[in-house]
C-alpha atoms as a PDB file:
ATOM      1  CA  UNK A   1      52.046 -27.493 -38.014  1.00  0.00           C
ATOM      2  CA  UNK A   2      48.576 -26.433 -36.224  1.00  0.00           C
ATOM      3  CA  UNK A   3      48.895 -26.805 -32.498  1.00  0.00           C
ATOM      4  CA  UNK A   4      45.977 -28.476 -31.798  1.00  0.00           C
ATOM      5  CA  UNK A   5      45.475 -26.775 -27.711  1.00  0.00           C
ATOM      6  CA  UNK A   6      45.143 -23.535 -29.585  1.00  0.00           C
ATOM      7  CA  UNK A   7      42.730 -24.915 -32.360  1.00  0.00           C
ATOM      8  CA  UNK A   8      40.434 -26.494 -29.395  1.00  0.00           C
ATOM      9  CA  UNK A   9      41.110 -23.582 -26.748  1.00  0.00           C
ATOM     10  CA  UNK A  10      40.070 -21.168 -29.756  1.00  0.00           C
ATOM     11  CA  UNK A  11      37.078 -23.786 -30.281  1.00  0.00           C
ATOM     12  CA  UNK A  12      35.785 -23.150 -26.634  1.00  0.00           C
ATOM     13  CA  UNK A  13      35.759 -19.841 -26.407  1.00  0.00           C
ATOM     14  CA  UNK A  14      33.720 -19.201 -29.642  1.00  0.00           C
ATOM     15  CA  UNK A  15      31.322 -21.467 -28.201  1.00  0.00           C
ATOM     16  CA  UNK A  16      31.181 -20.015 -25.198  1.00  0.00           C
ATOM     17  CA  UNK A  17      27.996 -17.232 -24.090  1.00  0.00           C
ATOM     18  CA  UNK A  18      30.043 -14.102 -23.330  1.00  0.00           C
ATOM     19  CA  UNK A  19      28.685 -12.144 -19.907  1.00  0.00           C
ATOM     20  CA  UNK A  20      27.688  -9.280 -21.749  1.00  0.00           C
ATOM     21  CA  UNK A  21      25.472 -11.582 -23.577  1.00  0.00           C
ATOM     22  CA  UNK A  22      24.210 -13.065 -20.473  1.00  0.00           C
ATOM     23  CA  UNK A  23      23.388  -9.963 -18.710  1.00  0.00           C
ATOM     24  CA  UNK A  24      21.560  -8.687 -22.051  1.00  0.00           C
ATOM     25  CA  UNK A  25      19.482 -11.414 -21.630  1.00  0.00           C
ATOM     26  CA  UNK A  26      18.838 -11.287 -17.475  1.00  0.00           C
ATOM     27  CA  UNK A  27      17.722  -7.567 -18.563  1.00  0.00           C
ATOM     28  CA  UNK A  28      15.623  -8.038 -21.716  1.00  0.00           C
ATOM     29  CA  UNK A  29      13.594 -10.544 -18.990  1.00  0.00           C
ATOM     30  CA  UNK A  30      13.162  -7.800 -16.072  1.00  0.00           C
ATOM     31  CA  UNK A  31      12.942 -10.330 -13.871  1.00  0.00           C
ATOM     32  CA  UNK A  32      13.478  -7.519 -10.826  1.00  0.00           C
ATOM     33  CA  UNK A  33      10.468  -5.389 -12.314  1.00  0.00           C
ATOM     34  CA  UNK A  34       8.471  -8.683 -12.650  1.00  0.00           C
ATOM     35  CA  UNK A  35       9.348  -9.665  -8.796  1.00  0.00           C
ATOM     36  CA  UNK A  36       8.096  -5.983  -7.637  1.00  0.00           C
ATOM     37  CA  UNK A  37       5.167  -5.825  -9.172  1.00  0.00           C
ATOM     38  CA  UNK A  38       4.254  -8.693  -7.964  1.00  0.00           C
ATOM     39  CA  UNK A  39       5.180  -7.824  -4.860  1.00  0.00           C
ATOM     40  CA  UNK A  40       3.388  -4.233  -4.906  1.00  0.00           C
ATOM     41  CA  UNK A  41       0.081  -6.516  -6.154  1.00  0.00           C
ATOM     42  CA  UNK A  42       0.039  -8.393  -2.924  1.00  0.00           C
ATOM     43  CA  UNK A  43       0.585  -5.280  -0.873  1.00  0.00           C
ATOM     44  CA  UNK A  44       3.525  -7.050   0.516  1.00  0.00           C
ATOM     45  CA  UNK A  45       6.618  -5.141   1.566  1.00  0.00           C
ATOM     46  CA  UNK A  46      10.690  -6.208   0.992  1.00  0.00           C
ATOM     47  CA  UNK A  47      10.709  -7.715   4.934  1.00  0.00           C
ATOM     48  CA  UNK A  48       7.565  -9.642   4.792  1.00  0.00           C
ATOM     49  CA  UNK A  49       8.775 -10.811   1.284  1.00  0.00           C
ATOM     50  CA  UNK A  50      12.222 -12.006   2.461  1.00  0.00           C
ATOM     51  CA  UNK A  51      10.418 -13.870   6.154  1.00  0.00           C
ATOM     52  CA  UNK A  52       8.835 -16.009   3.254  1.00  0.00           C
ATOM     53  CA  UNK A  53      11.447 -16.885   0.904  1.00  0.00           C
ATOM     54  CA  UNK A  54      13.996 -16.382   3.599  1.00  0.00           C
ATOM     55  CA  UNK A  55      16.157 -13.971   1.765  1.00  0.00           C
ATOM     56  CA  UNK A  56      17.338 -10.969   3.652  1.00  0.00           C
ATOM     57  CA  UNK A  57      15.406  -7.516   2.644  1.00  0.00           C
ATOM     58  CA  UNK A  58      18.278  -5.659   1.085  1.00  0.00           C
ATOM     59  CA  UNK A  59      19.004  -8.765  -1.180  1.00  0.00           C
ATOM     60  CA  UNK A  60      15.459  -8.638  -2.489  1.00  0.00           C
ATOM     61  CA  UNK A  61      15.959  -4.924  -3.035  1.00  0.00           C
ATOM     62  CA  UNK A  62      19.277  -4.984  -4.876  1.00  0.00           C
ATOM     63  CA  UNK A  63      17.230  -7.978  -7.452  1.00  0.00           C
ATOM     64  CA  UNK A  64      14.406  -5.853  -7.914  1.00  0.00           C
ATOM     65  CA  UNK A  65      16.798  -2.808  -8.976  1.00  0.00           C
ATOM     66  CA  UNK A  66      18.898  -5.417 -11.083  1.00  0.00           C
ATOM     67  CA  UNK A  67      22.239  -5.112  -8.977  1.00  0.00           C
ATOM     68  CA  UNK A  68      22.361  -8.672  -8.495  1.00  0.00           C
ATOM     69  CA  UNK A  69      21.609 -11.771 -10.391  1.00  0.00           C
ATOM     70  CA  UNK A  70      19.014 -14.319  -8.827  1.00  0.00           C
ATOM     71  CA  UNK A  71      19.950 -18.186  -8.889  1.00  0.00           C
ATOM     72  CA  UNK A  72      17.157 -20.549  -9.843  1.00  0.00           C
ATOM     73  CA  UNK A  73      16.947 -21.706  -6.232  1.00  0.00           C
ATOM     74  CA  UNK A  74      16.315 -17.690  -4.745  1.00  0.00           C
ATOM     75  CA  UNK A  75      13.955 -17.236  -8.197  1.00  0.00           C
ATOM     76  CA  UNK A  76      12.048 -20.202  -7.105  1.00  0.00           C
ATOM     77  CA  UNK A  77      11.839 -19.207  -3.224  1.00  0.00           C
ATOM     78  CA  UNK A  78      10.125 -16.401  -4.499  1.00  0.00           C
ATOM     79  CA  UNK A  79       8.228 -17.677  -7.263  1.00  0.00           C
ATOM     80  CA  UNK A  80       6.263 -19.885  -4.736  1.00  0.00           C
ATOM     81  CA  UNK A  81       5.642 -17.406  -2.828  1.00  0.00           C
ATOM     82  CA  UNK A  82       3.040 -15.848  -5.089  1.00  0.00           C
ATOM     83  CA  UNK A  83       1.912 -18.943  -6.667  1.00  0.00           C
ATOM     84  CA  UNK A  84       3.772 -18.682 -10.131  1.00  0.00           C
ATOM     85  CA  UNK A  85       5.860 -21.295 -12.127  1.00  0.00           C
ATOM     86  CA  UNK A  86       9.411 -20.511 -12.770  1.00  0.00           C
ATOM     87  CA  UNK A  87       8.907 -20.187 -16.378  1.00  0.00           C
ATOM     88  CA  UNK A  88       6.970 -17.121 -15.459  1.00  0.00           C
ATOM     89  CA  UNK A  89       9.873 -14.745 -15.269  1.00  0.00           C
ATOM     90  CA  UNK A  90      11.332 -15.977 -18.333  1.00  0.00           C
ATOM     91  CA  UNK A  91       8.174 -15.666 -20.789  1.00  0.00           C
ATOM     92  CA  UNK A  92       8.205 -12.677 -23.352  1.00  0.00           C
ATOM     93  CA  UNK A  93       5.770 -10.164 -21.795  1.00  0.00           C
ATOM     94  CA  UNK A  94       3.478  -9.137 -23.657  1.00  0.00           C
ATOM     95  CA  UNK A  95       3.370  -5.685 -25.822  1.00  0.00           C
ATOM     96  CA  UNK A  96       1.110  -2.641 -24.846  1.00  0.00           C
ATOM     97  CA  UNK A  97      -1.513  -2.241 -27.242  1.00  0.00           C
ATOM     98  CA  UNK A  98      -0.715   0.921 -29.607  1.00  0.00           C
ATOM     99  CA  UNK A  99      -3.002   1.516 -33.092  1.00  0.00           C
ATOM    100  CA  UNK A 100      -2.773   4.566 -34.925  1.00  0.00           C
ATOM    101  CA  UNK A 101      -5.313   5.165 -37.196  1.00  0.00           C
ATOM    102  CA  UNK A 102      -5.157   7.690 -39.790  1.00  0.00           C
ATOM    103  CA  UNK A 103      -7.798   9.949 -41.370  1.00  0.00           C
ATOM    104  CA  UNK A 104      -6.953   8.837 -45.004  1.00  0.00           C
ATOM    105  CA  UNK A 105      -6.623   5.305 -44.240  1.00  0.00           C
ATOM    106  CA  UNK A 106     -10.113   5.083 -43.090  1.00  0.00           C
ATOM    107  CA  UNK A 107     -12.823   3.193 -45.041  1.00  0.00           C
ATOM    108  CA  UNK A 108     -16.333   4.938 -45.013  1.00  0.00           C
ATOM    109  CA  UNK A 109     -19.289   2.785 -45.404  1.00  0.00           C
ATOM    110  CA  UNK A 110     -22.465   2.988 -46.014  1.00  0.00           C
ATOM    111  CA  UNK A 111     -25.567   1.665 -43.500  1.00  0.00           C
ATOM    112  CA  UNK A 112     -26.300  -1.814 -45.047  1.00  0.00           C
ATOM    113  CA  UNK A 113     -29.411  -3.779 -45.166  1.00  0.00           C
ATOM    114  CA  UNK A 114     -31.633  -0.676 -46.437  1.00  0.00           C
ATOM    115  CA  UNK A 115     -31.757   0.411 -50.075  1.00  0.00           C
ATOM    116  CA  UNK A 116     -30.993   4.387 -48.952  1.00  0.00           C
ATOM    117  CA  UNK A 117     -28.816   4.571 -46.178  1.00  0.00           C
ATOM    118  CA  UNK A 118     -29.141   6.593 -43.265  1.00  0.00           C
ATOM    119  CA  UNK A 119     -25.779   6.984 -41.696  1.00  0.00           C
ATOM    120  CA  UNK A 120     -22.134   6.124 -42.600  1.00  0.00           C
ATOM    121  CA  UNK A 121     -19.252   5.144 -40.247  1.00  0.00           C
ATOM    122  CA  UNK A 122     -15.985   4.579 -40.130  1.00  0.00           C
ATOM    123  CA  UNK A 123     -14.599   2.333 -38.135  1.00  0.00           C
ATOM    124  CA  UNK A 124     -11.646   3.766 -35.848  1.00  0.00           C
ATOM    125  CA  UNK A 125     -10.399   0.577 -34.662  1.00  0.00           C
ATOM    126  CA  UNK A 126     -10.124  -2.102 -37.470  1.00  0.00           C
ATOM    127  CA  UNK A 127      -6.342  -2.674 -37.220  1.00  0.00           C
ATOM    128  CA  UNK A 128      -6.741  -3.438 -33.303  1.00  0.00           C
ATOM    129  CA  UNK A 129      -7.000  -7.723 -32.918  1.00  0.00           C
ATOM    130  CA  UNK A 130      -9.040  -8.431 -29.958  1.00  0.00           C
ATOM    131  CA  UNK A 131     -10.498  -5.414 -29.224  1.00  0.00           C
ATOM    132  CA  UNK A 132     -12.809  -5.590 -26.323  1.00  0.00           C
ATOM    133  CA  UNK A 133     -14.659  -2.366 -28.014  1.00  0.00           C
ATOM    134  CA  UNK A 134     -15.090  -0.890 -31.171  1.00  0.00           C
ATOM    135  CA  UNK A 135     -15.030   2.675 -31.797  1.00  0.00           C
ATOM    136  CA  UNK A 136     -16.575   4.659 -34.841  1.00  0.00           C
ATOM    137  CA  UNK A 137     -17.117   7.795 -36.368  1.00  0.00           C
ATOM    138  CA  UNK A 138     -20.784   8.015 -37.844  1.00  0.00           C
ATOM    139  CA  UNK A 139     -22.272  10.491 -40.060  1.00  0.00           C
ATOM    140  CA  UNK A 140     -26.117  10.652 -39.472  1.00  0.00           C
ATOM    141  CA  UNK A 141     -28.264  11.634 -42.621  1.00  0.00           C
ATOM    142  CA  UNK A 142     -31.815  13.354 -42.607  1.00  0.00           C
ATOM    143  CA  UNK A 143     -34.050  10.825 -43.324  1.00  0.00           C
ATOM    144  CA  UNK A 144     -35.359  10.490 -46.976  1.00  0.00           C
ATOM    145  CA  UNK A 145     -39.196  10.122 -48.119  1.00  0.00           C
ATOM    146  CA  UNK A 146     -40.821   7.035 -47.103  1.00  0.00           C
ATOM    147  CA  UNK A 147     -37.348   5.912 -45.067  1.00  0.00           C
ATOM    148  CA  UNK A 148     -37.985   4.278 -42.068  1.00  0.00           C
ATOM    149  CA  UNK A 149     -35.377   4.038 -39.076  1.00  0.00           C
ATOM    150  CA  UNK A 150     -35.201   0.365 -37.780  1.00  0.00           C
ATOM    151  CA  UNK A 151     -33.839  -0.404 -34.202  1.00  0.00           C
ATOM    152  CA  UNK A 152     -31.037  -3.282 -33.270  1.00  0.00           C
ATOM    153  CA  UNK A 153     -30.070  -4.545 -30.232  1.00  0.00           C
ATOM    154  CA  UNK A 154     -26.856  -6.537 -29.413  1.00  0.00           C
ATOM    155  CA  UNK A 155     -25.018  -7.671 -26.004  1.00  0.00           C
ATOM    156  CA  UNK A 156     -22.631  -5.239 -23.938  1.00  0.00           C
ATOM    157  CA  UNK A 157     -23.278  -1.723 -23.768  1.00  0.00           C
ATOM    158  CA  UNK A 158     -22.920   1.801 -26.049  1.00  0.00           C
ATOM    159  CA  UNK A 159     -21.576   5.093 -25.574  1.00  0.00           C
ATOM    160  CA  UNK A 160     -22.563   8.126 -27.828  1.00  0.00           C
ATOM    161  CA  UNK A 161     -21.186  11.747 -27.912  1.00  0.00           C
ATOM    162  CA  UNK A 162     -22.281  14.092 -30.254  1.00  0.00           C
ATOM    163  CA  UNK A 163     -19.574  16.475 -32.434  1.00  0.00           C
ATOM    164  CA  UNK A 164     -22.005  18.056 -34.428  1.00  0.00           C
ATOM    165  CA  UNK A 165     -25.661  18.436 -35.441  1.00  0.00           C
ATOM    166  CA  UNK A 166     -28.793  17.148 -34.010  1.00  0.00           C
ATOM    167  CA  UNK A 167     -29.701  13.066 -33.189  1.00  0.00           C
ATOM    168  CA  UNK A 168     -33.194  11.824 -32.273  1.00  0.00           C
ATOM    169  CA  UNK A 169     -32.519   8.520 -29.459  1.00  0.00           C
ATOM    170  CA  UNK A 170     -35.314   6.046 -28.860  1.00  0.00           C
ATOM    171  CA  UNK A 171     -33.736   3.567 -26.161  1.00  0.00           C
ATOM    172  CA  UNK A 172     -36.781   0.856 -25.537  1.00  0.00           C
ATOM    173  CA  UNK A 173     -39.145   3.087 -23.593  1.00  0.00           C
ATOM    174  CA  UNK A 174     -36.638   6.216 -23.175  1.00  0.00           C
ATOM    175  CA  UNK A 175     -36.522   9.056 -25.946  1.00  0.00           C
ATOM    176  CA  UNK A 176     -34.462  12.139 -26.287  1.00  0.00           C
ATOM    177  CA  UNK A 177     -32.833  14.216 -28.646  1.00  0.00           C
ATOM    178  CA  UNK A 178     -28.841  14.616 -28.603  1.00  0.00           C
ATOM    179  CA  UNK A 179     -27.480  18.061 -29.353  1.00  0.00           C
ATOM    180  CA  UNK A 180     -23.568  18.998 -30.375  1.00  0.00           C
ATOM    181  CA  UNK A 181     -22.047  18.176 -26.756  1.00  0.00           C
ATOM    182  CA  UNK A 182     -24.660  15.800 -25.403  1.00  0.00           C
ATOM    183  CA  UNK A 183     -23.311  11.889 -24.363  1.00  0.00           C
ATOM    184  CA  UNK A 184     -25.327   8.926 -24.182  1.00  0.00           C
ATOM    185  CA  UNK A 185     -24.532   5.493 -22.309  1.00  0.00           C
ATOM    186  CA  UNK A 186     -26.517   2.754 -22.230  1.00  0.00           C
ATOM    187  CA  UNK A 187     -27.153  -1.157 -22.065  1.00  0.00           C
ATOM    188  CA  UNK A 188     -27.513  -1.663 -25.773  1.00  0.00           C
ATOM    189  CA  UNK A 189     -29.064  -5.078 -25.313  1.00  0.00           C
ATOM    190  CA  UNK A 190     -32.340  -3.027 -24.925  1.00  0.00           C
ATOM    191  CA  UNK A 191     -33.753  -2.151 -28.707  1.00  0.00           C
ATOM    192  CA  UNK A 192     -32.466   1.046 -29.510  1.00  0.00           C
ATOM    193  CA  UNK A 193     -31.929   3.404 -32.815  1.00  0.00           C
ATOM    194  CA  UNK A 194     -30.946   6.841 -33.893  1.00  0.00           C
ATOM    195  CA  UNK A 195     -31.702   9.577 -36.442  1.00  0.00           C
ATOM    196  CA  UNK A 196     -30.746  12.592 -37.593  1.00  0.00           C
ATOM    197  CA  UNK A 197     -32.704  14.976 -35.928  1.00  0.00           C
ATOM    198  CA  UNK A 198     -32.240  18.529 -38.496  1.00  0.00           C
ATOM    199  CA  UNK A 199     -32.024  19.275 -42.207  1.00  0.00           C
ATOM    200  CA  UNK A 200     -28.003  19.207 -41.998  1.00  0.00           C
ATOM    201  CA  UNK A 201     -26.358  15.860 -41.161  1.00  0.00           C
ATOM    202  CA  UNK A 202     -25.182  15.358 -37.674  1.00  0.00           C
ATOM    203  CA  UNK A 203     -21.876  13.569 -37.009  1.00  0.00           C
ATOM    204  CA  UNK A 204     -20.775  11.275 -33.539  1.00  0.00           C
ATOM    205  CA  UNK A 205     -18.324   9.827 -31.940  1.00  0.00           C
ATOM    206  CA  UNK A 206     -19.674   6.084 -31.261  1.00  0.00           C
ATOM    207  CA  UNK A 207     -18.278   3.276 -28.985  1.00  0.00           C
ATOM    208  CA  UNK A 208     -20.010  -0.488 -27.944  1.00  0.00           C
ATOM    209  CA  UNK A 209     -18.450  -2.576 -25.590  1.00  0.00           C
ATOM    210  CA  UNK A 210     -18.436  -6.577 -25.705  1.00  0.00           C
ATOM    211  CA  UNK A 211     -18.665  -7.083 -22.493  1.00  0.00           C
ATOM    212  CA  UNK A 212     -22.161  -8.901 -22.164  1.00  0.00           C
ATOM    213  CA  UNK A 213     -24.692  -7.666 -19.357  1.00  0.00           C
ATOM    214  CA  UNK A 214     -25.627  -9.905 -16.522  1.00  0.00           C
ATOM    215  CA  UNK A 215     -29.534 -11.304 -16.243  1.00  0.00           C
ATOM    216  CA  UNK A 216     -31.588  -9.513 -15.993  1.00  0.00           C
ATOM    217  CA  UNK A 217     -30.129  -6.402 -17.827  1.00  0.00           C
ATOM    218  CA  UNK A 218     -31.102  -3.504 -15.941  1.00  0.00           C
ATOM    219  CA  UNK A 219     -31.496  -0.612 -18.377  1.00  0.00           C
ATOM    220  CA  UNK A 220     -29.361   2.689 -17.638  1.00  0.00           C
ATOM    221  CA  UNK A 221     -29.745   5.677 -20.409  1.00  0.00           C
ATOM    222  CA  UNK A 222     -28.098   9.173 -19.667  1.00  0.00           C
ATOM    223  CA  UNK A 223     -28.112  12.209 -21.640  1.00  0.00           C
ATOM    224  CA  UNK A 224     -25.081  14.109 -20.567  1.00  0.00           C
ATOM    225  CA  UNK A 225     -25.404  17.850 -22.128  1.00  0.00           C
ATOM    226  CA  UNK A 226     -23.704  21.719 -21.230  1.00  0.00           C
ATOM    227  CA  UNK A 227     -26.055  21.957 -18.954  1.00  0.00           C
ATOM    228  CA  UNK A 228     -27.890  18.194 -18.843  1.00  0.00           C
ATOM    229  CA  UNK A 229     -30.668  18.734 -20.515  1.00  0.00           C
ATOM    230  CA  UNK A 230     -33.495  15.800 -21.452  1.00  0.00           C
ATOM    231  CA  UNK A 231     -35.744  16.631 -24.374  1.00  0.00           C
ATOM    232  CA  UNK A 232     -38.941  14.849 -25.493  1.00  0.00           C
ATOM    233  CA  UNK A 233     -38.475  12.810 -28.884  1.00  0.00           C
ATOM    234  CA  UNK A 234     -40.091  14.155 -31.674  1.00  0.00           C
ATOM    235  CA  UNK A 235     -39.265  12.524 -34.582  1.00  0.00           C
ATOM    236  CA  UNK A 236     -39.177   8.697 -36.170  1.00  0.00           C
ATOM    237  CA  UNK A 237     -37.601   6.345 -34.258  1.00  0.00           C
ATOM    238  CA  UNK A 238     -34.486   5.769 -35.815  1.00  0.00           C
ATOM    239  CA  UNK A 239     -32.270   3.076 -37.282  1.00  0.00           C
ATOM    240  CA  UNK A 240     -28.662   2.394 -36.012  1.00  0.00           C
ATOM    241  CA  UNK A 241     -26.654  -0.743 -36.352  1.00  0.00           C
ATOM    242  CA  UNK A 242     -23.011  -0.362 -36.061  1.00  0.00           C
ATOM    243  CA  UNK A 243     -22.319  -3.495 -34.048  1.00  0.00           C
ATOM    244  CA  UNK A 244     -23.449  -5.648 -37.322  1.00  0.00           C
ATOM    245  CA  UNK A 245     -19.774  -4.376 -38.839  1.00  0.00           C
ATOM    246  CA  UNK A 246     -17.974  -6.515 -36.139  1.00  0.00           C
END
């Protein structure tokens, strides 16, 4: 016959969280990493932290490190103190962006809108959800007969740096022509446009943010070269609209 003390004592203990389990957990949370840095945020240091919550300095020290265990009363002494809810040191934190993007993955398309393209790009960041920019590779092509380079503008700003080859720049009233090391930044809510500016193809590194501009939009063009060097325009104005792939 089954005694039934063991049965239910046998019961319990299955049912039961082990402390392994619940330290795991405590650690998986950093709840002492979460406490510092808000803590370093507020430029606050372990004394002035324990006159508000009334914990002594070395306690505060030894939670931060993980040596001890907070109770929901300490965790909520401190948890006013910086204006959070409890729940805040038990949400899943969130994970650090990291996209890799291979060379052979990449799709390259063509300029769209125009019957003969001008440029292709790649875009370097399609896997990213989001993003608060989007990078590209571009490849700039001379400019056919008859082709004509149209200009696009869009909110947030651009940044351009050239790997290889020549690129004409017409940014509203500002021209200049981009050699292999040259960077450009600007507000690219102005009308702007590029094209290749060579009988080889030039290739760049491009980048628009989405942060929009305030009102008015002051305008703010730089062509960084080895040495800075500004040249005068002297071809087309040129077409360029990467931020219509978003």
């Amino acid at each position: 016959m089954i005694d039934k003390a063991v049965v239910t004592k046998e019961s319990t203990q299955k049912s039961q969280v082990d402390t392994e389990t619940t330290e795991r957990f405590i650690a998986e949370k950093h709840i002492g990493e979460r406490i510092k840095r808000l803590r370093l945020k507020k430029s606050m240091g372990l004394v002035e932290l324990g006159r508000h919550t009334g914990l002594s300095a070395s306690f505060l020290s030894q939670l931060e490190t993980g040596r001890v265990v907070p109770t929901l009363r300490n965790l909520a002494r401190v948890a006013m103190v910086f204006s959070k809810d409890l729940s805040y040191f038990f949400e899943t934190e969130p994970q650090a962006m990291f996209r890799v993007h291979r060379r052979k993955e990449r799709v390259r398309l063509p300029q769209t809108g125009v019957e003969s393209p001008t440029y292709y790009f790649e875009s370097l960041g399609y896997m990213v959800p989001d993003r608060h920019m989007d990078p590209y590779f571009a490849e700039f092509i001379p400019l056919g007969e008859n082709q004509e380079p149209k200009a696009h503008l869009h909110p947030g700003y651009e940044f351009l740096y050239v790997l290889d080859g020549e690129l004409a720049l017409q940014h509203g009233e500002n021209r200049c022509t981009l050699e292999q090391g040259d960077a450009v930044y600007f507000d690219s809510s102005t009308p702007h446009s590029y094209v290749c500016n060579g009988s080889k193809s030039a290739n760049a590194l491009i980048v628009t943010m989405h942060q929009p501009l305030p009102a008015p939009a002051a305008v703010a063009v730089r062509a960084v070269a080895a040495p800075s060097v500004q040249r005068p325009l002297t071809m087309p104005t040129p077409t360029m609209g990467l931020s219509d792939r978003r």
